[in-house]
N, C-alpha and C. Protein backbone atom coordinates (compact mmCIF):
# COMPACT_ATOMS: atom_id res chain seq x y z
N UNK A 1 0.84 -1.17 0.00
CA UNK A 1 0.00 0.00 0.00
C UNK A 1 0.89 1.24 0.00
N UNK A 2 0.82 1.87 -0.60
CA UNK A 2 1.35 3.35 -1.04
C UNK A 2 0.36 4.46 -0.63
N UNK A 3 0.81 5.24 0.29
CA UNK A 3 -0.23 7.01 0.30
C UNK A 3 0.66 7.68 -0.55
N UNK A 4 -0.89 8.47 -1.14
CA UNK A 4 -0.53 9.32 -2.24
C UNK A 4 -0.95 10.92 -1.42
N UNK A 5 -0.98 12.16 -1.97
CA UNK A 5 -1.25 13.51 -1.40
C UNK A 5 -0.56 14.16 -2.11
N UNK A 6 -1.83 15.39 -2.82
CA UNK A 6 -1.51 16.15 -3.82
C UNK A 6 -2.79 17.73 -3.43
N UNK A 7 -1.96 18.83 -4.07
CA UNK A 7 -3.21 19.90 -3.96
C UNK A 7 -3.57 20.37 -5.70
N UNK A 8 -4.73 20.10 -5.08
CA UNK A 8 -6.18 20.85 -6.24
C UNK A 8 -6.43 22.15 -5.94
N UNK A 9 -7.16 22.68 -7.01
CA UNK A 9 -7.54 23.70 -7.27
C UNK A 9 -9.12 24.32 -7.86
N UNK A 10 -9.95 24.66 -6.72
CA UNK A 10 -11.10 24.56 -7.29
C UNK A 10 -11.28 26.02 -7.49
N UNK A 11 -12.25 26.88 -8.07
CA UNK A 11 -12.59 27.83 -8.66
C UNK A 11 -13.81 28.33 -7.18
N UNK A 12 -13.08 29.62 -6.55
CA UNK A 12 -13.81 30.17 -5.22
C UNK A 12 -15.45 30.18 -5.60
N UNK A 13 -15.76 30.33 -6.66
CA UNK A 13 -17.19 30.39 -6.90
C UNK A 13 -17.83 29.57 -7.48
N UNK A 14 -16.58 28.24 -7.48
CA UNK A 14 -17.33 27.00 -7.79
C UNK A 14 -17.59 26.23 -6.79
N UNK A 15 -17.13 26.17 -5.51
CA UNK A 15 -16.77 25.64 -4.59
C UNK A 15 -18.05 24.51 -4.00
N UNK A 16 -19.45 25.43 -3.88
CA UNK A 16 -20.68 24.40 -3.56
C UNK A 16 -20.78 23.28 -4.99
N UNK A 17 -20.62 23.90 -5.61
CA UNK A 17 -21.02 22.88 -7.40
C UNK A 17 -20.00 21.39 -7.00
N UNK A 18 -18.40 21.99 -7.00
CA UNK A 18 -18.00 21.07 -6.67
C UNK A 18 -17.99 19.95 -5.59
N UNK A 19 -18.56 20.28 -4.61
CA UNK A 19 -18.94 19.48 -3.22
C UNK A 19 -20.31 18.86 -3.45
N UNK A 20 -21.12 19.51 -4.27
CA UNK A 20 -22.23 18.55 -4.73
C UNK A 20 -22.20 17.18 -5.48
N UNK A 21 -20.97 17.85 -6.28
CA UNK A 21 -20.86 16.54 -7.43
C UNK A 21 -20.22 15.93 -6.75
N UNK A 22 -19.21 15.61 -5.89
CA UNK A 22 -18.73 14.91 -4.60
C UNK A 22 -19.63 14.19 -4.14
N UNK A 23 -20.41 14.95 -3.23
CA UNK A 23 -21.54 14.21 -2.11
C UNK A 23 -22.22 13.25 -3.48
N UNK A 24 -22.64 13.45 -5.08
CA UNK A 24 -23.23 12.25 -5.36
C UNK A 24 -22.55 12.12 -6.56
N UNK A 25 -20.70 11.39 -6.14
CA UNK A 25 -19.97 10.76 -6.67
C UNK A 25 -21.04 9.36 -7.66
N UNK A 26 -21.12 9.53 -8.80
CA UNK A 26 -21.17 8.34 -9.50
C UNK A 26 -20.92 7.09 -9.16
N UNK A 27 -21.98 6.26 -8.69
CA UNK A 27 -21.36 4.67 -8.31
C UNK A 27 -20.57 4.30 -9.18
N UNK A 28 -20.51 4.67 -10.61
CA UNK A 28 -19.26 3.82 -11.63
C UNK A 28 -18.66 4.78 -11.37
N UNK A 29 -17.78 5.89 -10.86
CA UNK A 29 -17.14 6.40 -10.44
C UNK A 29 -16.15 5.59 -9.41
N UNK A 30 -16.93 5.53 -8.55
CA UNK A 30 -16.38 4.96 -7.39
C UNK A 30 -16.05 3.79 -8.16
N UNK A 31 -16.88 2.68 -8.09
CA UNK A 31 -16.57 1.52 -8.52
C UNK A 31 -15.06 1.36 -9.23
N UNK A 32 -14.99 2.18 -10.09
CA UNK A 32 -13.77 2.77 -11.20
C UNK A 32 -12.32 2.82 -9.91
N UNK A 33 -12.19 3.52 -9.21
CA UNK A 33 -11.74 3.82 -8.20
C UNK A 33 -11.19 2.71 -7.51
N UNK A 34 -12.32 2.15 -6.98
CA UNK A 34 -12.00 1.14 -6.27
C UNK A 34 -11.27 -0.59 -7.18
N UNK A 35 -11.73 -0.65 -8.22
CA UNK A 35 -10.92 -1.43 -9.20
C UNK A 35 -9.55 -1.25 -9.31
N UNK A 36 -9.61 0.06 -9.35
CA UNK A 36 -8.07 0.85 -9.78
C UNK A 36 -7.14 0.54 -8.54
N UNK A 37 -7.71 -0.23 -7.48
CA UNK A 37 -6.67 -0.15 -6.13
C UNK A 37 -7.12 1.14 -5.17
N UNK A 38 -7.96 2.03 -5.31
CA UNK A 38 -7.85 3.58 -4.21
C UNK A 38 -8.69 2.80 -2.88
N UNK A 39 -8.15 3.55 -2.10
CA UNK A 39 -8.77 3.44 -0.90
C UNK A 39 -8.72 4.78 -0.21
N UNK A 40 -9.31 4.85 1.03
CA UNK A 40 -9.17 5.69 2.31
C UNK A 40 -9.10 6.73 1.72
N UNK A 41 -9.89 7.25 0.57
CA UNK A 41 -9.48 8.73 -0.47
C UNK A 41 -10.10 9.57 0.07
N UNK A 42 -9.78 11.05 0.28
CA UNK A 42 -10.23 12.16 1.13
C UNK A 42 -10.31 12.84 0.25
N UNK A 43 -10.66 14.38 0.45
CA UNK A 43 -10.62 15.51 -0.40
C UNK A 43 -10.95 16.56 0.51
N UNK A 44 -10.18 17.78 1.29
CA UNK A 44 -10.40 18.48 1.89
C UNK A 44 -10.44 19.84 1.38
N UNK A 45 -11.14 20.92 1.66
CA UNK A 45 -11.26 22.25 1.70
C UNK A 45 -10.69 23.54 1.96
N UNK A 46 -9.68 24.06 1.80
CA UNK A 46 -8.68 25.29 2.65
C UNK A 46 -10.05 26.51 1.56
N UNK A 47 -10.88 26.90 2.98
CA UNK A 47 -12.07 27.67 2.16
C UNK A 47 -11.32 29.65 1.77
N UNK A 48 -10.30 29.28 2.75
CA UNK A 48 -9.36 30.54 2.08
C UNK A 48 -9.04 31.09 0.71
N UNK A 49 -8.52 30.08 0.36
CA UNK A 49 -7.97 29.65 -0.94
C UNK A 49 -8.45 29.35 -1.93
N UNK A 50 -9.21 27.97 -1.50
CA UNK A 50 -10.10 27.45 -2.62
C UNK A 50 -9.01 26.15 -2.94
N UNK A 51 -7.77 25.94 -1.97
CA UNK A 51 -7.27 24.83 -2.48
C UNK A 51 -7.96 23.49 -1.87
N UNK A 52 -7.21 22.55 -3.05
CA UNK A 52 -8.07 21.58 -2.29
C UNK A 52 -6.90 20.45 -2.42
N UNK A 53 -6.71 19.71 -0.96
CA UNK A 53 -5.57 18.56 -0.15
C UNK A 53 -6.84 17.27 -0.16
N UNK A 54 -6.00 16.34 -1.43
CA UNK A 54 -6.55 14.89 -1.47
C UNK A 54 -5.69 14.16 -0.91
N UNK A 55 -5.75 13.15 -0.39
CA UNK A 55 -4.87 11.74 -0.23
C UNK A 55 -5.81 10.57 -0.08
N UNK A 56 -5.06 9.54 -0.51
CA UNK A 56 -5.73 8.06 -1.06
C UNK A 56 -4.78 7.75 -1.04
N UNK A 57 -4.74 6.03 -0.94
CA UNK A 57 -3.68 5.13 -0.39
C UNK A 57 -4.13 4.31 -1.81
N UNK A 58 -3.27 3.68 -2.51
CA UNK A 58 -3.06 2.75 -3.40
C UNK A 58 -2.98 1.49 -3.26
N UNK A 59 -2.88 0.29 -4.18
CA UNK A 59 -2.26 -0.76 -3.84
C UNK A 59 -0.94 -1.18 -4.99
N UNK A 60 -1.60 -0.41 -6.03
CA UNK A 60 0.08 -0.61 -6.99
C UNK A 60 -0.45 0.59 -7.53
N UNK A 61 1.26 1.28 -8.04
CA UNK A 61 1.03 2.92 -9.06
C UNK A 61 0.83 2.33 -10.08
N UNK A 62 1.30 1.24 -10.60
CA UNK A 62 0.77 1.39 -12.26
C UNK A 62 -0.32 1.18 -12.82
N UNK A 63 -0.92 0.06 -11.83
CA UNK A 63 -2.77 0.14 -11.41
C UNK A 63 -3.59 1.13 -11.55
N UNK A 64 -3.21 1.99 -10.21
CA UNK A 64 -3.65 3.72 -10.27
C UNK A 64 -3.22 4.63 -11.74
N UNK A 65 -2.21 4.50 -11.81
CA UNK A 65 -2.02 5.05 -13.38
C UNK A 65 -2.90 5.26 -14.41
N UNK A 66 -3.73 3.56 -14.31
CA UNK A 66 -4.34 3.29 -15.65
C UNK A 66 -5.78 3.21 -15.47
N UNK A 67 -6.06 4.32 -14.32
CA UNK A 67 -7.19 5.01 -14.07
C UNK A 67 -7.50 6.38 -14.74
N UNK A 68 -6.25 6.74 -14.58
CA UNK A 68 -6.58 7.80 -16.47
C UNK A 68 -6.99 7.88 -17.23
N UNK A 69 -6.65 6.27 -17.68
CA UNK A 69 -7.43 6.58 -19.19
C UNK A 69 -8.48 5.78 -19.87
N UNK A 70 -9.33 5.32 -18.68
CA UNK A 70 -10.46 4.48 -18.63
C UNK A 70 -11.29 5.65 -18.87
N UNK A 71 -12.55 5.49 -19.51
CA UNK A 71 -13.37 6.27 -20.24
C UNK A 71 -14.19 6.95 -18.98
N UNK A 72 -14.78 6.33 -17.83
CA UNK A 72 -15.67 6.99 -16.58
C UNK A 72 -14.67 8.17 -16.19
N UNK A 73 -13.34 8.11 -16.06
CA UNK A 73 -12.55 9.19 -15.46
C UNK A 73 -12.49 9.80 -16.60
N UNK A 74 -12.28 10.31 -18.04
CA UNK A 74 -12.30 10.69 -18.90
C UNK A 74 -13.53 12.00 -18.45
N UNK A 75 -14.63 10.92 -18.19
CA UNK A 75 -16.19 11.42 -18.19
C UNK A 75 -16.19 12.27 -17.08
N UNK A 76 -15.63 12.10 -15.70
CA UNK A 76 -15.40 12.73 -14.74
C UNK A 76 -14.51 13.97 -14.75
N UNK A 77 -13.33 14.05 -15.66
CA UNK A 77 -12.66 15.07 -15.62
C UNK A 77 -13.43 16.06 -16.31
N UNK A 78 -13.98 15.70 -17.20
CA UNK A 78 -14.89 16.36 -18.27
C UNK A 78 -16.07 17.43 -17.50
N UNK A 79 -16.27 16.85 -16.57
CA UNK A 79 -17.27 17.48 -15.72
C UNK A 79 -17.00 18.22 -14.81
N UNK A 80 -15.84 17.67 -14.05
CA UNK A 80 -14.98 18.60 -12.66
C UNK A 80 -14.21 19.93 -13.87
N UNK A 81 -14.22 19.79 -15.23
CA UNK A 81 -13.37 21.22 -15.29
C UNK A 81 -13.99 22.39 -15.54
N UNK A 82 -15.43 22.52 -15.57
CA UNK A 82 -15.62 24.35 -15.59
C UNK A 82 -15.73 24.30 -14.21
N UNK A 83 -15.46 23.46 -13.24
CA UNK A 83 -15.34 23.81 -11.52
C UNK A 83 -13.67 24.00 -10.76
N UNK A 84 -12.56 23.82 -11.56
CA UNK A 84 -11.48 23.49 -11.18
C UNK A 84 -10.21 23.84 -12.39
N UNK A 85 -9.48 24.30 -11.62
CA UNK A 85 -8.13 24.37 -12.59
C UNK A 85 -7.91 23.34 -13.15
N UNK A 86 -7.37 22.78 -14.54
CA UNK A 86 -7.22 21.79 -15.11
C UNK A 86 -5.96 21.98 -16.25
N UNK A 87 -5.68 20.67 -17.03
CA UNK A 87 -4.67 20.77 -17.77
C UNK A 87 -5.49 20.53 -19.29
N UNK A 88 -4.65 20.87 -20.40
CA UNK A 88 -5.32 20.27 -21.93
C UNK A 88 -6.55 19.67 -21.84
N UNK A 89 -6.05 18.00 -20.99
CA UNK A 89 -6.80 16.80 -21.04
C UNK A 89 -8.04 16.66 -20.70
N UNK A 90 -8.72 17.85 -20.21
CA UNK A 90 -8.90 17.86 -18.18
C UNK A 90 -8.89 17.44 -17.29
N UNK A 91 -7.87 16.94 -17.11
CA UNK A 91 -7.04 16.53 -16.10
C UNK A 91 -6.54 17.52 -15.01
N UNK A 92 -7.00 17.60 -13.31
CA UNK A 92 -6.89 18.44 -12.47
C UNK A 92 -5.66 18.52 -12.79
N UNK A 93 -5.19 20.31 -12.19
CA UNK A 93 -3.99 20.52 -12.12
C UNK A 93 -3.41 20.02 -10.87
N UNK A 94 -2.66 19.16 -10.53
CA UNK A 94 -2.38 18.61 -9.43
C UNK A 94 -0.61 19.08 -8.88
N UNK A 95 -0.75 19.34 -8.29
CA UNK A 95 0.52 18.99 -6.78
C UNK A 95 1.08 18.14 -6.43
N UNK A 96 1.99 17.47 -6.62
CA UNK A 96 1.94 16.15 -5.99
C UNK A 96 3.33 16.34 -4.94
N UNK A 97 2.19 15.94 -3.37
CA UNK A 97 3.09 16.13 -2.10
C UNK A 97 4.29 14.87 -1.51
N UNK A 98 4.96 14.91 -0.98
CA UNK A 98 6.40 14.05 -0.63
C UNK A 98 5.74 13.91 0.46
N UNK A 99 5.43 12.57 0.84
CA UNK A 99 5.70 12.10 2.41
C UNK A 99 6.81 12.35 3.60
N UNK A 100 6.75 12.94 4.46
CA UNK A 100 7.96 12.87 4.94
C UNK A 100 7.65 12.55 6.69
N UNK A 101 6.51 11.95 6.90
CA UNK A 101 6.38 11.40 7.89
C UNK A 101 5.15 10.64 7.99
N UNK A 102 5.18 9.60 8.69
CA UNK A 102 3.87 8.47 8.61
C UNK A 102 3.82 7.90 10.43
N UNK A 103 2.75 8.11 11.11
CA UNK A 103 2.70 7.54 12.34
C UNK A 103 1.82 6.33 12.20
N UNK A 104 1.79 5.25 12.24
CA UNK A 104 0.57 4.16 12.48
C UNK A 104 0.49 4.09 13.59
C-alpha cells in the first residue's frame, strides 16, 4: 500500500457545485476507483484559498495510473473542469506532495 497527497484547485465560486458533485460521486465512479486499487481517499477544503488537499492510499502505481485513461474518469474530468483548474486533457492541475512522515 502506497499514500498518495496532492493539492487541487477549485474555482472560489465553484466551490458548492464542486462538493455537490462529490456528495453524489457516480457509483461507476467509485466503482472505477475502487478497481483501480484507491482506498481511504479524502478531499479536503482550505475555504481561504479554494485549495483543495486529497490523499488516497493505493495498492500498486501502475494500477492507479491506468485510471486515467479508462473512459468513466475521462467522463469525470470532463465534468470537474468548468469547476477546477485543469490541464489540456482535463485533467486536475495537481501537486503532488512528498511524504515525509507516517505515524501508524
Amino acid at each position: 500500500m502506497k499514500r498518495l497527497a496532492f493539492i487541487m484547485y477549485v474555482y472560489p465560486e465553484k466551490v458548492e457545485e464542486y462538493i455537490k458533485q462529490h456528495d453524489q460521486l457516480w457509483p461507476e465512479m467509485k466503482e472505477a476507483l475502487k478497481q483501480h486499487g484507491a482506498s481511504n481517499y479524502s478531499i479536503f477544503l482550505e475555504k481561504e484559498t479554494s485549495r483543495l488537499f486529497a490523499y488516497l492510499e493505493i495498492e500498486n502505481e501502475e494500477r492507479w495510473q491506468q485510471m486515467s485513461w479508462t473512459p468513466i474518469n475521462k467522463k469525470w474530468w470532463e465534468a470537474m473542469a468548468p469547476l477546477m483548474e485543469t490541464n489540456e486533457d482535463n485533467s486536475p492541475v495537481s501537486t503532488p506532495l512528498e511524504e515525509i512522515f507516517h505515524l501508524d
